[in-house]
Protein backbone atom coordinates (compact mmCIF):
# COMPACT_ATOMS: atom_id res chain seq x y z
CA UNK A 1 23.59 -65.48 18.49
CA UNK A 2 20.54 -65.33 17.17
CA UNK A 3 20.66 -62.25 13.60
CA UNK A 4 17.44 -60.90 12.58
CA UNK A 5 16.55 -61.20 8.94
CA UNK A 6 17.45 -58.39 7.05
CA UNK A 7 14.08 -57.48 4.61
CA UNK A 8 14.88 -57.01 0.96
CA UNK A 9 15.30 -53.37 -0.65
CA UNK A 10 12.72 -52.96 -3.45
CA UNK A 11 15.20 -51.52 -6.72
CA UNK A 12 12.31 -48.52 -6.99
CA UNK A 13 13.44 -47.16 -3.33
CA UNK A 14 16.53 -47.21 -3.34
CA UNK A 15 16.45 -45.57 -6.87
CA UNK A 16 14.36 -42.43 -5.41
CA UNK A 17 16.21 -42.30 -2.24
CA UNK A 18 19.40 -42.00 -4.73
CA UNK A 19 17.92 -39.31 -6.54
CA UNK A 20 16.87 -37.19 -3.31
CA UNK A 21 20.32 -37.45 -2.20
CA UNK A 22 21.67 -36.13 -5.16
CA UNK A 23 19.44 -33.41 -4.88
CA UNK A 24 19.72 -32.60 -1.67
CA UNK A 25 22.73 -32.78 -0.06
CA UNK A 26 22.95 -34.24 3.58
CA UNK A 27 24.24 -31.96 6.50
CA UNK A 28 27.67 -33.65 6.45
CA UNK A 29 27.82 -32.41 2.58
CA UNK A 30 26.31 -29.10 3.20
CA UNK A 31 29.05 -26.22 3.30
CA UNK A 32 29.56 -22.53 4.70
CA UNK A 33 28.66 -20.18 1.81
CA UNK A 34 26.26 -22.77 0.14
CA UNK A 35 22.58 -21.97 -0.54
CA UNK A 36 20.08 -22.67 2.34
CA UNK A 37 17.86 -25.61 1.02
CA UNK A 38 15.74 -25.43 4.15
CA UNK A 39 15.04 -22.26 3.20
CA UNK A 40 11.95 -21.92 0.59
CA UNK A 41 13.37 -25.00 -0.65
CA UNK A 42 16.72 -23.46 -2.71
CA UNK A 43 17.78 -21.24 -0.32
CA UNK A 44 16.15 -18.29 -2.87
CA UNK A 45 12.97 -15.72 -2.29
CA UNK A 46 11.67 -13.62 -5.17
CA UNK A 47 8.35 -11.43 -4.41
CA UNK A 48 5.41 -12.01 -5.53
CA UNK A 49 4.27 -9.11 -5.78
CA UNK A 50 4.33 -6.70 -8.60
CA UNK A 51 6.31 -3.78 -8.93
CA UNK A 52 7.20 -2.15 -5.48
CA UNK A 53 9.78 0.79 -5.97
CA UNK A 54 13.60 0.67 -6.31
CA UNK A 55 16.70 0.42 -3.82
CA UNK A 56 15.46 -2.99 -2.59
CA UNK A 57 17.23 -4.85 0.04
CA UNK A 58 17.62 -2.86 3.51
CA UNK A 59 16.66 -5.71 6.18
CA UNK A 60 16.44 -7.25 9.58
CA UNK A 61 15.66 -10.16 11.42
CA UNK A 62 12.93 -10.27 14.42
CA UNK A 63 12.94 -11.87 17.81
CA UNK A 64 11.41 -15.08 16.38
CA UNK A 65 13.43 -15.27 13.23
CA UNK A 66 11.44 -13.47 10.85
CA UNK A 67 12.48 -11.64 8.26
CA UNK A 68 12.21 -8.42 7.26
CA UNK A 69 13.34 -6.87 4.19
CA UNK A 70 12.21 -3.46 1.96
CA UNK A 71 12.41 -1.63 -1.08
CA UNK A 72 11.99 2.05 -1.19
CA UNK A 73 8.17 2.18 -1.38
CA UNK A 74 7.46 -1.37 0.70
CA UNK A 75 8.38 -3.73 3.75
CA UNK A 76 7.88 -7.60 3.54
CA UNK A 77 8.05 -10.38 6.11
CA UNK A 78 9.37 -13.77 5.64
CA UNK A 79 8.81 -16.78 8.11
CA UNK A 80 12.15 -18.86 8.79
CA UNK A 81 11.31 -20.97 6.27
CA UNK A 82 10.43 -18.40 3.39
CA UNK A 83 7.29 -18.19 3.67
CA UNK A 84 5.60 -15.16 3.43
CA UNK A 85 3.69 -14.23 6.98
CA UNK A 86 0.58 -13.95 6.44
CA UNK A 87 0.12 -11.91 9.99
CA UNK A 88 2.18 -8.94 8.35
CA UNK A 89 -0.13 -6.95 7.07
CA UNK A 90 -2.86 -9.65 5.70
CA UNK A 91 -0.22 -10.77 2.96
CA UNK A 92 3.13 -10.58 4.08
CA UNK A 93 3.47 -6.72 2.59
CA UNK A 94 3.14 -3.57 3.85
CA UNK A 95 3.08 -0.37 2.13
CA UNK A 96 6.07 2.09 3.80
CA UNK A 97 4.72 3.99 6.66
CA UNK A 98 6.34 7.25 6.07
CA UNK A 99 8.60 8.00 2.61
CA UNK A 100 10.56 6.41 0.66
CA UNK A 101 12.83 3.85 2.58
CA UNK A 102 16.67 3.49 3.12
CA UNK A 103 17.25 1.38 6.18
CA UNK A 104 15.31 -0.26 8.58
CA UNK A 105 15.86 -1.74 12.61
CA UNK A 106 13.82 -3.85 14.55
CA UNK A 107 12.87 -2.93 18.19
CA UNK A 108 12.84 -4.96 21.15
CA UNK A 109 8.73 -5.19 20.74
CA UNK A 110 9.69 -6.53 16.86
CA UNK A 111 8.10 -3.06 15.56
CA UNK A 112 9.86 -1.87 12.38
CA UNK A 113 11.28 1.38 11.50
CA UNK A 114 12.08 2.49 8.67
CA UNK A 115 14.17 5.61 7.57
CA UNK A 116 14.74 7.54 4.39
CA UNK A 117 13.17 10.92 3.02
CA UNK A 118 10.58 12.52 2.08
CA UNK A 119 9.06 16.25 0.64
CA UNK A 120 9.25 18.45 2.88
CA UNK A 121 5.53 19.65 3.32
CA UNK A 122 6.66 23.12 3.64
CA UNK A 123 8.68 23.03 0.22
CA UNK A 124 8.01 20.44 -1.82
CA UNK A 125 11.23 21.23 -3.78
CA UNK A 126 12.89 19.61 -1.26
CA UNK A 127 13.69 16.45 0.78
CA UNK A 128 13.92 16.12 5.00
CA UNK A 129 14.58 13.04 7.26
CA UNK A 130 11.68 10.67 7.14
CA UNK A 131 11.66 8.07 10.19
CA UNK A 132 8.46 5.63 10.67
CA UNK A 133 7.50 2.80 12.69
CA UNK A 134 4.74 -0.27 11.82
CA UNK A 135 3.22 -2.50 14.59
CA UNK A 136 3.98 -5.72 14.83
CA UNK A 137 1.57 -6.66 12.34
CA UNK A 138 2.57 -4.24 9.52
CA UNK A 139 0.08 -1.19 10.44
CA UNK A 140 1.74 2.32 10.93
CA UNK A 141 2.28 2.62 14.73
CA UNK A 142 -0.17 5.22 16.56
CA UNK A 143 2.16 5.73 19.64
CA UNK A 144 4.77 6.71 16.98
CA UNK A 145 4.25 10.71 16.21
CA UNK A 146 0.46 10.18 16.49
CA UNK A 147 0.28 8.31 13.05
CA UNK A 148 3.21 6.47 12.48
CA UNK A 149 5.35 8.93 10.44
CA UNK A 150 7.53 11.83 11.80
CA UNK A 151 8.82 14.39 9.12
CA UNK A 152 12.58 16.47 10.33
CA UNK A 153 14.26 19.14 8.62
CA UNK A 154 17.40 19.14 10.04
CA UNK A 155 18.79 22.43 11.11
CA UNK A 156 16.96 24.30 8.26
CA UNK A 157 19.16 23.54 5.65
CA UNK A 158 17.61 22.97 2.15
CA UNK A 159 17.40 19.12 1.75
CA UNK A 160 17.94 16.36 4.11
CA UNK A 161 17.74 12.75 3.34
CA UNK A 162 17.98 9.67 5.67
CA UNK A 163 20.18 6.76 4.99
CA UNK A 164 20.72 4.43 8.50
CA UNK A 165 18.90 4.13 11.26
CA UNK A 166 19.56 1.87 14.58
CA UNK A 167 18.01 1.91 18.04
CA UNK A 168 19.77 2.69 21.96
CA UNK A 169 19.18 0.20 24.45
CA UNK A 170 16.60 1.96 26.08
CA UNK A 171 14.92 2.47 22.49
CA UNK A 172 15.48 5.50 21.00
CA UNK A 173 15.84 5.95 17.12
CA UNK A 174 18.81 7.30 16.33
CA UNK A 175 18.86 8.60 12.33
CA UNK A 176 21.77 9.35 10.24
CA UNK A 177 22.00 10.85 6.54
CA UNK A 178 23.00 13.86 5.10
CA UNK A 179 21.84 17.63 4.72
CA UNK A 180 22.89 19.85 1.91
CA UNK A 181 22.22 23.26 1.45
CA UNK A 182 22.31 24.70 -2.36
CA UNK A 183 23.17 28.21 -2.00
CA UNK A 184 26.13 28.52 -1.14
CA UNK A 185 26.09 24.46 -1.91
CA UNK A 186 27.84 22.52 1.01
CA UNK A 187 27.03 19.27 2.64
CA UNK A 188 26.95 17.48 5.99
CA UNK A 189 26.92 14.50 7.64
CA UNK A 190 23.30 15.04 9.79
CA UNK A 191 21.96 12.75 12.84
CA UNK A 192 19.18 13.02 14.42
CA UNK A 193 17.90 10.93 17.41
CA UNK A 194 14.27 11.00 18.70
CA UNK A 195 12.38 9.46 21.93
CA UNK A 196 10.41 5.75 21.49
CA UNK A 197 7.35 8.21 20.81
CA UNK A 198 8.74 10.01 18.25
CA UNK A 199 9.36 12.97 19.68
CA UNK A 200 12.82 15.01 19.47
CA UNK A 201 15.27 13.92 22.26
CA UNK A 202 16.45 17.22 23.77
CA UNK A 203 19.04 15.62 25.98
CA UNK A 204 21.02 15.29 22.33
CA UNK A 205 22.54 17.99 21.39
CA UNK A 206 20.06 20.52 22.94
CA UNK A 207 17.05 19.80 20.35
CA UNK A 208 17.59 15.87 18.69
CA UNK A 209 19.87 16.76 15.82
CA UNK A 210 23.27 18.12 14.94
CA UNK A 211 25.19 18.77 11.10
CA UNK A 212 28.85 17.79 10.71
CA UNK A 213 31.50 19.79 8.02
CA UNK A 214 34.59 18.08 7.91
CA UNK A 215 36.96 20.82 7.32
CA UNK A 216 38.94 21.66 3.78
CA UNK A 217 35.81 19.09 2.14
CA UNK A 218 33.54 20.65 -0.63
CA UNK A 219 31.15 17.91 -0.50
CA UNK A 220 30.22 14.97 3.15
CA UNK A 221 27.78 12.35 2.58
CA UNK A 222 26.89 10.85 5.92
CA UNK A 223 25.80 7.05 5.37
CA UNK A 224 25.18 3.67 7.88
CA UNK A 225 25.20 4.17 11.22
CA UNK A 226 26.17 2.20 14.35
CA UNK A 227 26.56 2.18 18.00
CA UNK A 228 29.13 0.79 20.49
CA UNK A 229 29.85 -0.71 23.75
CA UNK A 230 29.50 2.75 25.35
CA UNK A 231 26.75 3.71 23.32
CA UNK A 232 28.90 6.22 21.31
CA UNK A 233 27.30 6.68 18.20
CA UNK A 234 29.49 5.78 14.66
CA UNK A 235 28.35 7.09 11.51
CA UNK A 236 30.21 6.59 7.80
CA UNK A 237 30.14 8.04 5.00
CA UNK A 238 32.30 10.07 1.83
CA UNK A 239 34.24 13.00 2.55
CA UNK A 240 34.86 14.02 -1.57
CA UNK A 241 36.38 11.26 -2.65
CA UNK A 242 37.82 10.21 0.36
CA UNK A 243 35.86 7.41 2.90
CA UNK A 244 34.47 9.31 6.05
CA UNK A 245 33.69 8.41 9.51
CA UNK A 246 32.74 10.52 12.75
CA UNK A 247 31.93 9.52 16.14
CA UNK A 248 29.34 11.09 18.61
CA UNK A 249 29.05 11.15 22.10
CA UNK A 250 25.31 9.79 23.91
CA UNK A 251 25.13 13.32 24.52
CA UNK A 252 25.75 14.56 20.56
CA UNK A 253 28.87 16.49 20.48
CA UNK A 254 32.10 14.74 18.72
CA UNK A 255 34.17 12.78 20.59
CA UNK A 256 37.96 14.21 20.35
CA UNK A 257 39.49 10.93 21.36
CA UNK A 258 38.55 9.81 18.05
CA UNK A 259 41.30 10.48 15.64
CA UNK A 260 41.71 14.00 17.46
CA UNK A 261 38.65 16.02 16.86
CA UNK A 262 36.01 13.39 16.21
CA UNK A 263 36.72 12.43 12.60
CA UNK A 264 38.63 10.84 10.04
CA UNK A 265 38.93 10.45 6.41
CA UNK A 266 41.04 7.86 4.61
CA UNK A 267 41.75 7.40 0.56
CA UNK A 268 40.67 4.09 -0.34
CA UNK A 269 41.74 4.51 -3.94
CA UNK A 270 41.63 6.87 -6.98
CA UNK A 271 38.10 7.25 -6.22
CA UNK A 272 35.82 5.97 -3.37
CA UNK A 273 31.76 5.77 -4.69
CA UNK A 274 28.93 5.40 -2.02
CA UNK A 275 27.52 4.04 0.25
CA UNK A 276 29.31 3.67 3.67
CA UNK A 277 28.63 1.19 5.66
CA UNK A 278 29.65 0.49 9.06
CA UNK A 279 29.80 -1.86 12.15
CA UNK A 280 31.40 -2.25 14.99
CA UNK A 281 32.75 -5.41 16.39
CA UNK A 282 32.68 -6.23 20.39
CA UNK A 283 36.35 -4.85 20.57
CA UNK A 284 34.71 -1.24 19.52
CA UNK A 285 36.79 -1.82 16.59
CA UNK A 286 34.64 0.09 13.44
CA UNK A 287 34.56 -1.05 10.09
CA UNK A 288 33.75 0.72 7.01
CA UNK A 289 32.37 -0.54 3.71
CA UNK A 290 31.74 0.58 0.21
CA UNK A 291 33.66 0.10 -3.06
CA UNK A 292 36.62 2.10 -4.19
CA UNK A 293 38.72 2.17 -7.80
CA UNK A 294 42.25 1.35 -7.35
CA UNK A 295 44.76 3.45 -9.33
CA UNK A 296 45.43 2.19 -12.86
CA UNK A 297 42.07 0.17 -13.00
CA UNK A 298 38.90 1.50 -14.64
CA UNK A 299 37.16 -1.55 -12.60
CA UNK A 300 35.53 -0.72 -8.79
CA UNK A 301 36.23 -3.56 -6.04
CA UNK A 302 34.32 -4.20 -2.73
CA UNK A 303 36.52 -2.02 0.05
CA UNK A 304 36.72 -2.16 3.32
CA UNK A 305 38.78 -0.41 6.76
CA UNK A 306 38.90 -0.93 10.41
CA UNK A 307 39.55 1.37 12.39
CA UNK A 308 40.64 1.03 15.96
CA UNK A 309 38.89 2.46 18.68
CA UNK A 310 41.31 5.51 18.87
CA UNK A 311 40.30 6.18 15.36
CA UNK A 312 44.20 4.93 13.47
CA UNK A 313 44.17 2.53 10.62
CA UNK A 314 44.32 -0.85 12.46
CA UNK A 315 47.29 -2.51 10.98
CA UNK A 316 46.42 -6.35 12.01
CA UNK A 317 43.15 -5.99 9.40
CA UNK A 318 45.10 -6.73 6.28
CA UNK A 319 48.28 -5.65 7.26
CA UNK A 320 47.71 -1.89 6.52
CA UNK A 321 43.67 -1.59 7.67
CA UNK A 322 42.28 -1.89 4.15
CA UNK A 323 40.98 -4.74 2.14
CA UNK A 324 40.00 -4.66 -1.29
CA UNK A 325 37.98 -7.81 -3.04
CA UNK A 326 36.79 -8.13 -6.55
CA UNK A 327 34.17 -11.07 -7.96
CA UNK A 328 35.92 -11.10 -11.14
CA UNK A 329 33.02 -8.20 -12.92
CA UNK A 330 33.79 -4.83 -13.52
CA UNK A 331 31.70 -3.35 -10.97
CA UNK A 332 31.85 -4.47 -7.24
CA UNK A 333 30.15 -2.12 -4.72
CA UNK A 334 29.24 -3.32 -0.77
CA UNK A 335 25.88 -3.18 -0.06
CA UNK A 336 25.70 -4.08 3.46
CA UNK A 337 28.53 -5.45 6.57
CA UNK A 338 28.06 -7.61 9.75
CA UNK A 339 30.48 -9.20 12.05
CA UNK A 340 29.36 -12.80 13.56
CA UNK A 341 30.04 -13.96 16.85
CA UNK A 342 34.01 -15.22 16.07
CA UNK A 343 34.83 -11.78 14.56
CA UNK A 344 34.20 -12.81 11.11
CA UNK A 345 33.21 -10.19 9.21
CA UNK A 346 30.27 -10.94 6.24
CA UNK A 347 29.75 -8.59 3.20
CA UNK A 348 27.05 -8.63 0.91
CA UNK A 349 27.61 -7.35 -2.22
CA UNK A 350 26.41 -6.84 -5.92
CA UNK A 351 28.54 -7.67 -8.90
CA UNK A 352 27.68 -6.44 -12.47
CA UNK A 353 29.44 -6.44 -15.97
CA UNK A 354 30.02 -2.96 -17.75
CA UNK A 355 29.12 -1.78 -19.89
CA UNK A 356 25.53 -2.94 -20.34
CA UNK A 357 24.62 -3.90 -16.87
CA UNK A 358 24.71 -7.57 -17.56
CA UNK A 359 26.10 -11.02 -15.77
CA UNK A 360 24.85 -8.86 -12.33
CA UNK A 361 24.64 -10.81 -9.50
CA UNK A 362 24.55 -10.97 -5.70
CA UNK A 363 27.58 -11.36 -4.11
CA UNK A 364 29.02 -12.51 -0.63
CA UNK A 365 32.13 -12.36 0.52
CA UNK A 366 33.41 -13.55 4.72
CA UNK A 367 36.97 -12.34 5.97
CA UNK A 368 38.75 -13.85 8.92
CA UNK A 369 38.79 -11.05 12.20
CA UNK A 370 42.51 -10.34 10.18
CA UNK A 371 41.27 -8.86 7.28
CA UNK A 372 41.88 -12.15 4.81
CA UNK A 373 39.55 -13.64 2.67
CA UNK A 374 38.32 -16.75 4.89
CA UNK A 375 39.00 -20.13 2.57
CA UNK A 376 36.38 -22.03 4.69
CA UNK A 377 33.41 -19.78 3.41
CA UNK A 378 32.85 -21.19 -0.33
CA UNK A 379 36.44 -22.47 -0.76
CA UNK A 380 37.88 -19.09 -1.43
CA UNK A 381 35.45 -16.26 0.72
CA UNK A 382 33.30 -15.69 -2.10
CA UNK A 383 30.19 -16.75 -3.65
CA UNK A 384 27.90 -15.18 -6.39
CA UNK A 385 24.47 -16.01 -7.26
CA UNK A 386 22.49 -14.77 -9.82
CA UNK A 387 18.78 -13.96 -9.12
CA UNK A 388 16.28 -13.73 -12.15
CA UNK A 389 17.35 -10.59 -14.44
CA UNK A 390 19.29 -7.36 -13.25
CA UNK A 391 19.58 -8.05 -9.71
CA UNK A 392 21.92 -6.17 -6.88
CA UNK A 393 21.85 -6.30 -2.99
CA UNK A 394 20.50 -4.22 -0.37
CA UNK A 395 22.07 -5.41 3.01
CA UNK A 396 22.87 -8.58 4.89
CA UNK A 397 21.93 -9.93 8.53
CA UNK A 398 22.59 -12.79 10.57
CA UNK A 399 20.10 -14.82 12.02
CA UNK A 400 20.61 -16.66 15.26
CA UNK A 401 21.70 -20.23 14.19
CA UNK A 402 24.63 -18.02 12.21
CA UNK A 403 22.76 -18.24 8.53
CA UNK A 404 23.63 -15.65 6.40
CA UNK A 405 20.35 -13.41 5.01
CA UNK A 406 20.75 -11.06 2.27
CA UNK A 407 18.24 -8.71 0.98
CA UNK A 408 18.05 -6.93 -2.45
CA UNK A 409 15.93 -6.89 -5.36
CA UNK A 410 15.75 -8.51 -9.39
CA UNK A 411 13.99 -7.78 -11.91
CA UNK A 412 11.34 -10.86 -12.47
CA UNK A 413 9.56 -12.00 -15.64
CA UNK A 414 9.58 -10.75 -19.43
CA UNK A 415 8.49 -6.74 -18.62
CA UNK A 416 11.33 -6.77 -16.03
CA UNK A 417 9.18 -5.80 -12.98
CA UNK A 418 11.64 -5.13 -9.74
CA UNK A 419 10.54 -6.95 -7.09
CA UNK A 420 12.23 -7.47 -3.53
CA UNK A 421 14.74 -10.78 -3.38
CA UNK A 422 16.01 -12.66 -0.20
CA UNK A 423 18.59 -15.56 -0.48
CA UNK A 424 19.99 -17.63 2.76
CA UNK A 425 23.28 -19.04 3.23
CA UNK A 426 24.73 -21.47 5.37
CA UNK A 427 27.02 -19.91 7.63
CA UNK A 428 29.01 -22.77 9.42
């Protein structure tokens, strides 16, 4: 048999093809919770930009795998790759279309709206829903209210602010928040949901919004909202200091299968802080995110519930419905939740050393459909990256080949500018 002759290697390749290993790991090496490398090359996006507002980090992904991801004042779009998209608006930012921003959702035409507040033009004292809508190439959306912006007091009360948003099948914009009213002071969880032209939709609840008081409660902050496989509509938030959740029928009024009247409010420790977050996984199953103090510790930890569709504590999460994760700092608050397609369920997370703000980070954490820490995500469920200076999260998405996006914003440079932050993770 006849063996072909086998060319020398010249010492210089195989030198640099040693190095680029090193560098960057092969698929076979790469691991679930690791840094994307094929994404802007470390798996890490900081803006460019210069200073665009606080709260950065709400975010979504498009039909084509685009990313979208805002701070309060501004929306920017990422190719797959990390790019910016230079379609979006000329330079891959767009100025917010209506208010200051708290949550965003993609429709099925890969418009963007936004939600969040605003002044209320009639009293500029005070704050009402603020729901807006770009084209697909980052220009406020003419069939939306006319100009792209639609301003809602919601049922007269003094000030309302906006802080999820999420869209119906047949793509209506359903807006959730909270409206307080100073005097007498009391607060409530507030929806609103309006027609794919912004107008109110009077089939809910007689004129597109309804309040919520959840009895013997000084003080309901409605939060994230989220829909299920009937299209009842799930919204989270604080009851005092107690987590909160209500759920809605298509039509508006609470649905009393739900823990009896509608809602239900669970201690998650000595003290639960904002935000609530919530999804729902294909079992209708919700779960609930925010950070809580445990008794006895002046540290806050990542916390998180399921309920089960009846509205009880769902005793295979965790063995009592409640999960609690630190990432070894003092403060650890959720940020954002998603469930992928085995049940997992992803948080994002920022971590930060107090006093003095410092060693923040952004933080990640995956728990197996039981409620445990998953060991095959970053060898223990956890991973923490810092990200320039002061940096914290904003929300997290999954793209379609499972990768793990998570929005937020860092400070950049010597004057400490905040600028909007992406990183990718693998998701395996």
């Amino acid at each position: 048999m006849r063996r072909e002759a086998i060319p020398a290697r010249c010492p210089f390749t195989l030198l640099v093809a040693t190095i680029l290993l090193m560098a960057f790991p092969s698929g076979a090496d790469a691991a679930a919770g690791d840094l994307d490398p094929s994404f802007s090359g470390d798996g890490i996006v900081t803006s460019t930009h210069a200073y665009q507002g606080s709260g950065g980090g709400p975010m979504g992904i498009d039909s084509r795998g685009r990313i979208v991801v805002s701070s309060t004042g501004y929306i920017e779009r990422y190719m797959p790759n990390g790019t910016a998209d230079k379609s979006f608006s000329g330079d891959g930012q767009a100025k917010s279309p209506c208010g200051g921003i708290q949550s965003i959702a993609i429709d099925a035409h890969d418009r963007i709206v936004v939600a969040g507040y605003a002044a209320n033009p009639a009293d500029l004292r005070h704050d009402v829903f603020a729901v807006g809508r770009l084209t697909v190439n980052g220009s406020p959306d003419p069939s939306f209210s006319g100009d792209g912006c639609l301003l809602t007091p919601i049922g007269g009360r003094a000030s309302d602010e906006a802080f999820g948003v999420t869209l119906d099948p047949t793509g209506r914009i359903v807006a959730s928040g909270t409206s307080i009213k100073w005097n007498p002071f009391g607060a409530a969880f507030a929806v609103a949901r309006y027609m794919p032209d912004g107008s109110p939709d009077t089939s809910f609840s007689g004129d597109g919004q309804l309040q919520t008081r959840f009895a013997n409660v000084s003080y309901s902050r409605g939060g994230d909202i989220a829909l299920d496989s009937r299209g009842r509509i799930v919204v989270s938030g604080l009851a005092d200091d107690r987590s909160a959740v209500a759920r809605y029928g298509p039509r508006g009024g609470l649905v009393r299968s739900f823990s009896g009247d509608g809602m239900v409010t669970t201690a998650m420790g000595s003290k639960s802080s904002y935000p609530g977050l919530v999804a729902i996984d294909d079992s209708d199953r919700i779960v609930v995110g925010g950070n809580a103090y445990l008794a006895g510790s002046s540290s806050s930890d990542v916390a998180l519930a399921r309920y089960t569709p009846n509205g009880a504590l769902d005793p295979s999460f965790s063995g009592d419905g409640k999960a609690f994760t630190s990432f070894g700092r003092t403060r650890n608050g959720a940020s954002g939740v998603a469930i992928d397609d085995q049940g997992r369920i992803v948080v994002s997370a920022t971590t930060v050393e107090e006093p003095g703000n410092t060693r923040s980070a952004f933080a990640l954490a995956r728990y197996t459909p039981g409620g445990l820490l998953d060991p095959t995500f970053s060898g223990d469920g956890r991973v923490t990256t810092p990200i320039g200076g002061f940096s914290w999260t904003g929300g997290v998405a999954l793209d379609s080949a499972g990768r793990i996006v998570v929005g937020g914003q860092t400070e950049r440079g010597p004057t400490g500018g905040l600028r909007i932050a992406v990183a990718r993770y693998l998701g395996g």
